[in-house]
C-alpha atoms as a PDB file:
ATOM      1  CA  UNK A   1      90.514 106.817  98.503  1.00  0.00           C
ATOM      2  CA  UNK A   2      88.927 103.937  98.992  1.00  0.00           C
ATOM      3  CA  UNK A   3      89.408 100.939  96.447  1.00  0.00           C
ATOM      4  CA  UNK A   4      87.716  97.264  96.333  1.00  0.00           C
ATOM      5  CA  UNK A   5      89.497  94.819  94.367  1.00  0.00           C
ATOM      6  CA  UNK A   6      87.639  91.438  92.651  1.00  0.00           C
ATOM      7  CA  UNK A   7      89.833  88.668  92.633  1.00  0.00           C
ATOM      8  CA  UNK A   8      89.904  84.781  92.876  1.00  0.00           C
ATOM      9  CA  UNK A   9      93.009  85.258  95.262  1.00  0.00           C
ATOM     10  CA  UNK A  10      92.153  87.777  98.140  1.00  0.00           C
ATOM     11  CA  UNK A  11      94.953  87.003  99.925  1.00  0.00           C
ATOM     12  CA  UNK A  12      97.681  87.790  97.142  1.00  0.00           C
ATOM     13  CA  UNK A  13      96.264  91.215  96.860  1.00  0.00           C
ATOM     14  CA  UNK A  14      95.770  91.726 100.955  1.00  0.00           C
ATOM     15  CA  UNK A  15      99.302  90.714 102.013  1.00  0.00           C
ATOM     16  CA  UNK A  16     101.217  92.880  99.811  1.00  0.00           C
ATOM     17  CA  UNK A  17      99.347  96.046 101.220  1.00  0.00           C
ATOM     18  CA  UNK A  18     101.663  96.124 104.580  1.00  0.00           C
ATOM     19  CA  UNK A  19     104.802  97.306 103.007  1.00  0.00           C
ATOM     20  CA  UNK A  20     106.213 100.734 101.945  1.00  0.00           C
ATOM     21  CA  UNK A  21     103.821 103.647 100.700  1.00  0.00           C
ATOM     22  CA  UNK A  22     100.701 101.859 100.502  1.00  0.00           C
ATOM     23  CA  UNK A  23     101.344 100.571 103.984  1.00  0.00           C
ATOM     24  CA  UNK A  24     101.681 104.169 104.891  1.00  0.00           C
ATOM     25  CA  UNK A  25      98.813 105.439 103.011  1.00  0.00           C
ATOM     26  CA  UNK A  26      96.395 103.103 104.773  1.00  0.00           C
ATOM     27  CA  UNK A  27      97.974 103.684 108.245  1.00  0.00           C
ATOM     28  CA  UNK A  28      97.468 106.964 107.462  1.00  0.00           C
ATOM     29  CA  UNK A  29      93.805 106.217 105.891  1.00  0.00           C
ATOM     30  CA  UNK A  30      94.219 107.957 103.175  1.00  0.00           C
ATOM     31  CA  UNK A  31      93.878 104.543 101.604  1.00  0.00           C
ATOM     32  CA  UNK A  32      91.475 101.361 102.365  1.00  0.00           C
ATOM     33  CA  UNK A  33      91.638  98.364 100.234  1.00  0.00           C
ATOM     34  CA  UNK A  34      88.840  95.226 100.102  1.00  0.00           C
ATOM     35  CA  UNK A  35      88.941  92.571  98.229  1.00  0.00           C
ATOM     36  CA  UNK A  36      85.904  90.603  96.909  1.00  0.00           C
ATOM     37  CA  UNK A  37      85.899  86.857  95.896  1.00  0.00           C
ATOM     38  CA  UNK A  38      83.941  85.482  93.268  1.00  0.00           C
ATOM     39  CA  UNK A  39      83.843  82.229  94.597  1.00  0.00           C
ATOM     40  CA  UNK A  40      81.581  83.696  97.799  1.00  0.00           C
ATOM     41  CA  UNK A  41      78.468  84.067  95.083  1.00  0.00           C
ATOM     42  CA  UNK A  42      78.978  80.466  92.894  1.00  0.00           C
ATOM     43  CA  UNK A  43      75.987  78.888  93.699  1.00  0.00           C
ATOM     44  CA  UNK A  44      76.899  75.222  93.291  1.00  0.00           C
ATOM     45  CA  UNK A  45      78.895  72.717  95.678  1.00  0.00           C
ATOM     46  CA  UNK A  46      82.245  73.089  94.008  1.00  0.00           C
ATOM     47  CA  UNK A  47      82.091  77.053  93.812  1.00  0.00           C
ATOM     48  CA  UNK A  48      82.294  77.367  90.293  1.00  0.00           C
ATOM     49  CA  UNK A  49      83.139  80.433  89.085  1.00  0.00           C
ATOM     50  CA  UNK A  50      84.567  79.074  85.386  1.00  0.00           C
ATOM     51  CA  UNK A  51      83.633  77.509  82.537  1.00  0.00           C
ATOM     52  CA  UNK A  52      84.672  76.457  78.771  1.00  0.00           C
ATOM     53  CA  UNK A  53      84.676  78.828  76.071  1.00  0.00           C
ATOM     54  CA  UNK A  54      81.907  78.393  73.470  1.00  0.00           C
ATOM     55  CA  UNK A  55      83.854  77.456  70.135  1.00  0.00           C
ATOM     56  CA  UNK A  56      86.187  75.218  71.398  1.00  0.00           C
ATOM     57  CA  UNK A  57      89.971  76.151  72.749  1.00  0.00           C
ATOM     58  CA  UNK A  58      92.337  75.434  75.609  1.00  0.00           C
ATOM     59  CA  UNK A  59      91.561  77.542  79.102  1.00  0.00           C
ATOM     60  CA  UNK A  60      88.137  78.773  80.841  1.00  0.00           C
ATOM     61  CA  UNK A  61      86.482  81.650  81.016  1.00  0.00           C
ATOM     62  CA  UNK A  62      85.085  83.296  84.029  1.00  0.00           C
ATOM     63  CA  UNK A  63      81.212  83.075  84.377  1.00  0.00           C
ATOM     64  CA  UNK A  64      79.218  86.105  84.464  1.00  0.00           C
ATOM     65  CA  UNK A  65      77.035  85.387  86.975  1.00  0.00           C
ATOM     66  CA  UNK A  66      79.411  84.778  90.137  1.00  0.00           C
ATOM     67  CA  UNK A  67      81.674  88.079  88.644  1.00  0.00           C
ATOM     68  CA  UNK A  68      78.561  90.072  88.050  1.00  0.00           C
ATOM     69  CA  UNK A  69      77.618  89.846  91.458  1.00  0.00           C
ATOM     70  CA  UNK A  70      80.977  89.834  93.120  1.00  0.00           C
ATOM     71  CA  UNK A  71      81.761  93.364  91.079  1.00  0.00           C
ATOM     72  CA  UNK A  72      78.206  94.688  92.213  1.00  0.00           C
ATOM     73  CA  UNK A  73      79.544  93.997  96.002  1.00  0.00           C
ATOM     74  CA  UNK A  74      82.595  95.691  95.334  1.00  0.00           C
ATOM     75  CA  UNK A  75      80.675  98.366  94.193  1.00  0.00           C
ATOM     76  CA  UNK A  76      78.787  98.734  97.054  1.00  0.00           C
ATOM     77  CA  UNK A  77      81.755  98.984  99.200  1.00  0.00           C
ATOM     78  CA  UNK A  78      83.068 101.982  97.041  1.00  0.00           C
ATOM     79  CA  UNK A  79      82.017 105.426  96.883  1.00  0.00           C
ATOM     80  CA  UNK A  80      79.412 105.789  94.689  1.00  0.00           C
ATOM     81  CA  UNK A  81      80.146 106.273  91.216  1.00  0.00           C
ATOM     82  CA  UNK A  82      83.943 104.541  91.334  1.00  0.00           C
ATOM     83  CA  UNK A  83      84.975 103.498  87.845  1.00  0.00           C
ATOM     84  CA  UNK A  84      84.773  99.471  87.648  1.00  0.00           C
ATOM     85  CA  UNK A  85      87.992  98.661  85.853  1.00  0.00           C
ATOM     86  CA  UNK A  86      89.079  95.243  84.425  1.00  0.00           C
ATOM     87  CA  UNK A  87      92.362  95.085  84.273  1.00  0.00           C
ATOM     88  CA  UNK A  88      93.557  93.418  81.010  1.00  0.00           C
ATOM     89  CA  UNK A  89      96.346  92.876  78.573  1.00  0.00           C
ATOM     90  CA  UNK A  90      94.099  94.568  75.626  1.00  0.00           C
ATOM     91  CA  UNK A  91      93.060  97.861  77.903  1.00  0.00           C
ATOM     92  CA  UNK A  92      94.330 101.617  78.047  1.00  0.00           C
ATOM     93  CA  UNK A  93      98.104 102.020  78.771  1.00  0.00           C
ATOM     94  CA  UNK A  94      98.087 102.515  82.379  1.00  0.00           C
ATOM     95  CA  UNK A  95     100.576 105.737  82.795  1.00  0.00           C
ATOM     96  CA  UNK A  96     101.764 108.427  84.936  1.00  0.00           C
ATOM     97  CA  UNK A  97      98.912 110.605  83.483  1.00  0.00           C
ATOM     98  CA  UNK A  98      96.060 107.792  84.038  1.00  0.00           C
ATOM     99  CA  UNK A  99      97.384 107.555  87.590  1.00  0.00           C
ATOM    100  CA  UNK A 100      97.269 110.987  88.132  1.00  0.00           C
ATOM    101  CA  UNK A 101      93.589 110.831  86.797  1.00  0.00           C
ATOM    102  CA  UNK A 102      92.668 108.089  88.542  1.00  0.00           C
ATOM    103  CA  UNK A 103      94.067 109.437  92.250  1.00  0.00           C
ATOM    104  CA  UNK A 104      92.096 112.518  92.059  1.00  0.00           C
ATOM    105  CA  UNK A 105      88.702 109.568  91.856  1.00  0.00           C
ATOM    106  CA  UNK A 106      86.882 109.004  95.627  1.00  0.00           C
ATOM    107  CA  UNK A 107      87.445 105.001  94.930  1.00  0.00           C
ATOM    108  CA  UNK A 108      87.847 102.399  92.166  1.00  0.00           C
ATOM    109  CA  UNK A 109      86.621  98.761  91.614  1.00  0.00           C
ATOM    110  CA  UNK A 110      89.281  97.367  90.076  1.00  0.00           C
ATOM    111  CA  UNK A 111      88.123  93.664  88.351  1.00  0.00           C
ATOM    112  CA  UNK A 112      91.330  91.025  88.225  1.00  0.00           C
ATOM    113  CA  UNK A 113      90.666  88.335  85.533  1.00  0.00           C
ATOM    114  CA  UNK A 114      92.002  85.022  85.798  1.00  0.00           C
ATOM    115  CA  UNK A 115      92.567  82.510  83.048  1.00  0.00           C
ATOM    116  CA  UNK A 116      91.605  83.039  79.681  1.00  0.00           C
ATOM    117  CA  UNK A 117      89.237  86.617  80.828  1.00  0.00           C
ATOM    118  CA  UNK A 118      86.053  86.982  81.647  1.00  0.00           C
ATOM    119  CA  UNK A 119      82.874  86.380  79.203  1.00  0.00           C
ATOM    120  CA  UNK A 120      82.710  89.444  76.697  1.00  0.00           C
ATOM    121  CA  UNK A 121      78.695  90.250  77.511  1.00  0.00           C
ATOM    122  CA  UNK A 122      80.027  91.668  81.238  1.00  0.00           C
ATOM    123  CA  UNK A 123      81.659  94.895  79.055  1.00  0.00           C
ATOM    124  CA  UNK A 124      78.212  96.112  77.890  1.00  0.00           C
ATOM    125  CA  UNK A 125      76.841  97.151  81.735  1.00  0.00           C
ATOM    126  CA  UNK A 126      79.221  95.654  84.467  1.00  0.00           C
ATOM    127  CA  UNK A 127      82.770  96.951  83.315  1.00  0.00           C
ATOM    128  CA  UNK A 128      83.044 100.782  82.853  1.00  0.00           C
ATOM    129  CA  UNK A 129      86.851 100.761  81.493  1.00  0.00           C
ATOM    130  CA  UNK A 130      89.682  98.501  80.832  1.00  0.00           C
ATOM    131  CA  UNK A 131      93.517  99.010  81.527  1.00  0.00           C
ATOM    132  CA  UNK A 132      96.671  97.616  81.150  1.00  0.00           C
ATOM    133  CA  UNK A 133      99.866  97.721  82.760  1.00  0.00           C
ATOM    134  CA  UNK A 134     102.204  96.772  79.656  1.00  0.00           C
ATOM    135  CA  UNK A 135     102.318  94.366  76.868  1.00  0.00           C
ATOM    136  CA  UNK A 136     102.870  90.839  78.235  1.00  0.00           C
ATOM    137  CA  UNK A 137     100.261  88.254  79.508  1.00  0.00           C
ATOM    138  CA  UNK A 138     100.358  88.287  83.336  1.00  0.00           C
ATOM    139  CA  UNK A 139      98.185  85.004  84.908  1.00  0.00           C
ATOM    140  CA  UNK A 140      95.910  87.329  86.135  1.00  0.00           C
ATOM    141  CA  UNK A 141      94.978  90.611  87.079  1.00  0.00           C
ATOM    142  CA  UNK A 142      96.204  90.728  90.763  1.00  0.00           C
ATOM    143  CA  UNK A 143      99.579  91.873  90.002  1.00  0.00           C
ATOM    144  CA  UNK A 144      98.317  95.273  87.974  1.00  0.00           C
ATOM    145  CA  UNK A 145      95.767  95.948  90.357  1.00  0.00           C
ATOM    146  CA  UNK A 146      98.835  95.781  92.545  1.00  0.00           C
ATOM    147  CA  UNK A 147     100.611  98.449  90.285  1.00  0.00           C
ATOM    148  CA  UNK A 148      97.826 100.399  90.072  1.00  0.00           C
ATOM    149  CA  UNK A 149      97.490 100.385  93.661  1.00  0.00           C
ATOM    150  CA  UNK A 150     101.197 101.509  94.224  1.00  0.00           C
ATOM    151  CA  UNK A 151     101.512 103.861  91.697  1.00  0.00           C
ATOM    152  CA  UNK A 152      97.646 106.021  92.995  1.00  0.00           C
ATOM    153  CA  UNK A 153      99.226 105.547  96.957  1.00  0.00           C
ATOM    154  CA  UNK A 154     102.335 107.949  95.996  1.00  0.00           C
ATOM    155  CA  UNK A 155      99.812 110.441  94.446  1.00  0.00           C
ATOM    156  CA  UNK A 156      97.418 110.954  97.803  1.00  0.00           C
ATOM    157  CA  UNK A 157      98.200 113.704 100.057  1.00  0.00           C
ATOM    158  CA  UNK A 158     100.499 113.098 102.859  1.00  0.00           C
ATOM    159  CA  UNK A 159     101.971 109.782 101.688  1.00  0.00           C
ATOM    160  CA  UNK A 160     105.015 110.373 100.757  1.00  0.00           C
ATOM    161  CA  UNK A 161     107.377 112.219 102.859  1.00  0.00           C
ATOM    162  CA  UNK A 162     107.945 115.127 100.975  1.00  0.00           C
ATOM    163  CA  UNK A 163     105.126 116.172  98.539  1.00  0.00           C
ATOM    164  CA  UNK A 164     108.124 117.369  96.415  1.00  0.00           C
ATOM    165  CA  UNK A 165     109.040 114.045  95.567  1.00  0.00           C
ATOM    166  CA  UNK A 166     105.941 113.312  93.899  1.00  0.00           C
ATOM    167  CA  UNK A 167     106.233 116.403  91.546  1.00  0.00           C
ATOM    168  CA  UNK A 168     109.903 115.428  90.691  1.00  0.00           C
ATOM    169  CA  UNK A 169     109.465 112.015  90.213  1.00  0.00           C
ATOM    170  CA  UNK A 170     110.161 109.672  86.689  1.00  0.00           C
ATOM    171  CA  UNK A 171     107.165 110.678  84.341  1.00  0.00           C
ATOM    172  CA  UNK A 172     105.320 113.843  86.349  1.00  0.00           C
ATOM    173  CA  UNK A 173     107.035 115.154  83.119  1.00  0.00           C
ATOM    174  CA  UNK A 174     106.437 113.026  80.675  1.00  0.00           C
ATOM    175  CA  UNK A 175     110.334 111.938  80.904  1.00  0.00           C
ATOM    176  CA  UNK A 176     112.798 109.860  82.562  1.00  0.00           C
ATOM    177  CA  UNK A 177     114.343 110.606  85.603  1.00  0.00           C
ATOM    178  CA  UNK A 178     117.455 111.990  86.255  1.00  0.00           C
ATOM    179  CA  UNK A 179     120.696 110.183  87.890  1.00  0.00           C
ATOM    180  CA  UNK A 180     120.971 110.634  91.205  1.00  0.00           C
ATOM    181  CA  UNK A 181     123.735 110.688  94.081  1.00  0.00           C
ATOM    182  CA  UNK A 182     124.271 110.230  97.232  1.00  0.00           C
ATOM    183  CA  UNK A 183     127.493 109.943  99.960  1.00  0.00           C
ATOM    184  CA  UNK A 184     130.676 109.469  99.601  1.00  0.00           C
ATOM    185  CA  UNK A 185     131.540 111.896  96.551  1.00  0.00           C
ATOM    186  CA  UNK A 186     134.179 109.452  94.877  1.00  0.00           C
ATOM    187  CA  UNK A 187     133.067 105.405  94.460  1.00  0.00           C
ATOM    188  CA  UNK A 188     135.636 103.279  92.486  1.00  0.00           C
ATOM    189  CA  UNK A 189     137.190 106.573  90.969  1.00  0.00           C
ATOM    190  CA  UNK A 190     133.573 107.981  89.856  1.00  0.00           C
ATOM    191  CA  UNK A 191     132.806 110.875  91.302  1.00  0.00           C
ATOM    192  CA  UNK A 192     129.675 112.859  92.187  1.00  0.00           C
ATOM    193  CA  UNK A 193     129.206 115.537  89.126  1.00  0.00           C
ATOM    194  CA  UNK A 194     130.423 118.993  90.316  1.00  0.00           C
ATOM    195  CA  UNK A 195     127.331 120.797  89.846  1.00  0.00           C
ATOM    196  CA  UNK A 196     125.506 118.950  92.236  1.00  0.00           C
ATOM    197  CA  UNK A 197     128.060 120.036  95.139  1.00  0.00           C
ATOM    198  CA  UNK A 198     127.602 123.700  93.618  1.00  0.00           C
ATOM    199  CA  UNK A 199     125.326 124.764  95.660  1.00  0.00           C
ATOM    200  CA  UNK A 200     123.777 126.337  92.142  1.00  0.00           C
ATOM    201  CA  UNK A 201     119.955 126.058  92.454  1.00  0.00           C
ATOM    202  CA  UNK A 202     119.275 127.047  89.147  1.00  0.00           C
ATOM    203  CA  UNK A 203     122.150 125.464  87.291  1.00  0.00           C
ATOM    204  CA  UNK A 204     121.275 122.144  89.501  1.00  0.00           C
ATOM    205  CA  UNK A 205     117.630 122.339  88.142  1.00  0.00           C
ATOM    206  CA  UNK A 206     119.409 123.269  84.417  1.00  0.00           C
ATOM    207  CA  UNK A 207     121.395 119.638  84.735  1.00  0.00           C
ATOM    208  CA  UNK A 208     118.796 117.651  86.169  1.00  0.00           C
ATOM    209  CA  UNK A 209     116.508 118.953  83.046  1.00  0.00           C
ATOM    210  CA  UNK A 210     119.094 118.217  80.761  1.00  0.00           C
ATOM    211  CA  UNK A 211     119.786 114.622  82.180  1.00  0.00           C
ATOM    212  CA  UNK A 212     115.984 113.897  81.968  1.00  0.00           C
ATOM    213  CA  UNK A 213     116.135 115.167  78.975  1.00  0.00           C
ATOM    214  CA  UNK A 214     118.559 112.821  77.291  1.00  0.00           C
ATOM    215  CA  UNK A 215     118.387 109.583  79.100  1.00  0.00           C
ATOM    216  CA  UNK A 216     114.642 109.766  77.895  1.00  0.00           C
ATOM    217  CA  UNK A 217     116.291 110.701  74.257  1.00  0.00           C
ATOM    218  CA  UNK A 218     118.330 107.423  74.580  1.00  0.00           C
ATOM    219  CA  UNK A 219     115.974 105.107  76.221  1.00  0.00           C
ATOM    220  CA  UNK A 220     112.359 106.224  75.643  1.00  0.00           C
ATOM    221  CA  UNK A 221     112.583 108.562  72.461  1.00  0.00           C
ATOM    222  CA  UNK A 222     108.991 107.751  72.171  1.00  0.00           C
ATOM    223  CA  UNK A 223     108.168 109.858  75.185  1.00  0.00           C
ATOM    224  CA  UNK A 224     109.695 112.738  73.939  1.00  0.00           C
ATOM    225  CA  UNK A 225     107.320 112.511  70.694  1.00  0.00           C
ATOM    226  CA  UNK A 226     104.334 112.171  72.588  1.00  0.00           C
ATOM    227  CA  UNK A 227     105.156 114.955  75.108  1.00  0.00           C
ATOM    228  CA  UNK A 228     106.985 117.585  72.437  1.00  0.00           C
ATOM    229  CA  UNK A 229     109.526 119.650  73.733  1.00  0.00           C
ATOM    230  CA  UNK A 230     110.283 124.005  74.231  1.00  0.00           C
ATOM    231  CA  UNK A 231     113.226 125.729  72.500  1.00  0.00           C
ATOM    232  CA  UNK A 232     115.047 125.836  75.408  1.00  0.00           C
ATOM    233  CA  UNK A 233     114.287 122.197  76.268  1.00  0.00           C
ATOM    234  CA  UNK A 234     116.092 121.445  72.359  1.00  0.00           C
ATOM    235  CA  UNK A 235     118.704 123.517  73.321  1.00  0.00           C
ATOM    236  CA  UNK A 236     118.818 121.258  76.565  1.00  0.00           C
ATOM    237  CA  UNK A 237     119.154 118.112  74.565  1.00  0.00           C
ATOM    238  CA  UNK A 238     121.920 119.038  71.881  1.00  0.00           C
ATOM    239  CA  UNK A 239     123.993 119.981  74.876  1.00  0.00           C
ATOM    240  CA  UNK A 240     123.410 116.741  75.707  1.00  0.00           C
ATOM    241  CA  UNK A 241     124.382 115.447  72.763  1.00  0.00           C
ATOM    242  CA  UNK A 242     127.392 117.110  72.778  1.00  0.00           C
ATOM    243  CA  UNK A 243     128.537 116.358  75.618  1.00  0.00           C
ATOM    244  CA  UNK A 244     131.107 113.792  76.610  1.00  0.00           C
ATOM    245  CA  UNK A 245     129.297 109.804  77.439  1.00  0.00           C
END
């Protein structure tokens, strides 16, 4: 997959790519990132690429001609076709199902505002889509492409270490994930719950269901709303319920 990033800070986007999974998935080049400045294509002295909003109001809005032609570069360096995507406070929920929509893409230009955003006539032909990582304002749009980044690396073949982990992890399901355990079976008089020392496939898949289940009943009930749930999955959840905190 290759993705091409526009951004007044290449640097903040480059050096965070060494680490982790998306370290991996570009050793592995399954992943290649660029980054694009809009400062290359100012065509004044200073490198302007910002200006003051028409109508008055604190902040500055990024020009469209520097960002028109940095995002047409970016383009160019993706496979033809790849959604141009600004990422912005006011945009689609970026989710587990976006992300799995976006990963199966060839590439992405992903478009990283700055300041107060970018001037509104770049939406009608430069800008296919806009996302958003959460409600908050962010200084810019480095940090979600960052996110966005992440969260597509786990989803390409061979980047993780076990393609199972993908398929099990927080969200694949629309829910929470599960609590998990690892050595020694007793810490400060908690110990490891009995099932998962059972041996018990099935009735280890059964509580892992039922934890995902609840926590996302208790934490995220919204979740469950959107994704609806199967008789046995209610039957799941009152057991839940019921059971001891």
């Amino acid at each position: 997959m290759q993705i091409a990033v526009v951004t007044l800070f290449p640097s903040m986007v480059l050096d965070a790519l060494h680490h982790g999974v998306v370290g991996r998935a570009i050793a592995q080049r399954s992943l290649a990132v660029e980054c694009v400045d809009p400062r290359r294509f100012a065509t004044d002295v200073h490198r302007t690429v910002d200006d003051r909003p028409y109508g008055g109001g604190p902040g500055m809005v990024l020009k469209v001609e520097p960002l028109r032609s940095a995002i047409g570069a970016a383009a160019a360096m993706a496979p033809a076709g790849s959604p141009r995507v600004f990422l912005a406070a006011d945009g689609r929920r970026f989710d587990q199902k976006l992300a799995r929509e976006a990963a199966a893409l060839p590439g992405l230009v992903l478009v990283a505002g700055r300041y107060e955003g970018i001037d509104e006539r770049l939406f009608a032909g430069d800008i296919d889509a806009a996302w958003s990582i959460g409600d908050y304002v962010l200084s810019g749009g480095e940090l979600p492409a960052l996110v966005v980044i992440d969260a597509l690396a786990r989803l390409l073949p061979g980047t993780l270490g076990c393609a199972e982990s993908a398929e099990q992890e927080a969200f694949n399901d629309g829910l929470l994930d599960w609590p998990h355990y690892t050595r020694p079976e007793v810490i400060d008089g908690q110990a490891v719950p009995e099932v998962l020392l059972s041996g018990d496939h099935a009735a280890i898949r059964r509580w892992r269901l039922t934890q995902a289940l609840g926590r996302t009943w208790l934490r995220r009930p919204d979740l469950l709303e959107q994704r609806g749930m199967s008789q046995d999955e209610l039957a799941l959840l009152e057991d839940f319920k019921a059971s001891p905190s």
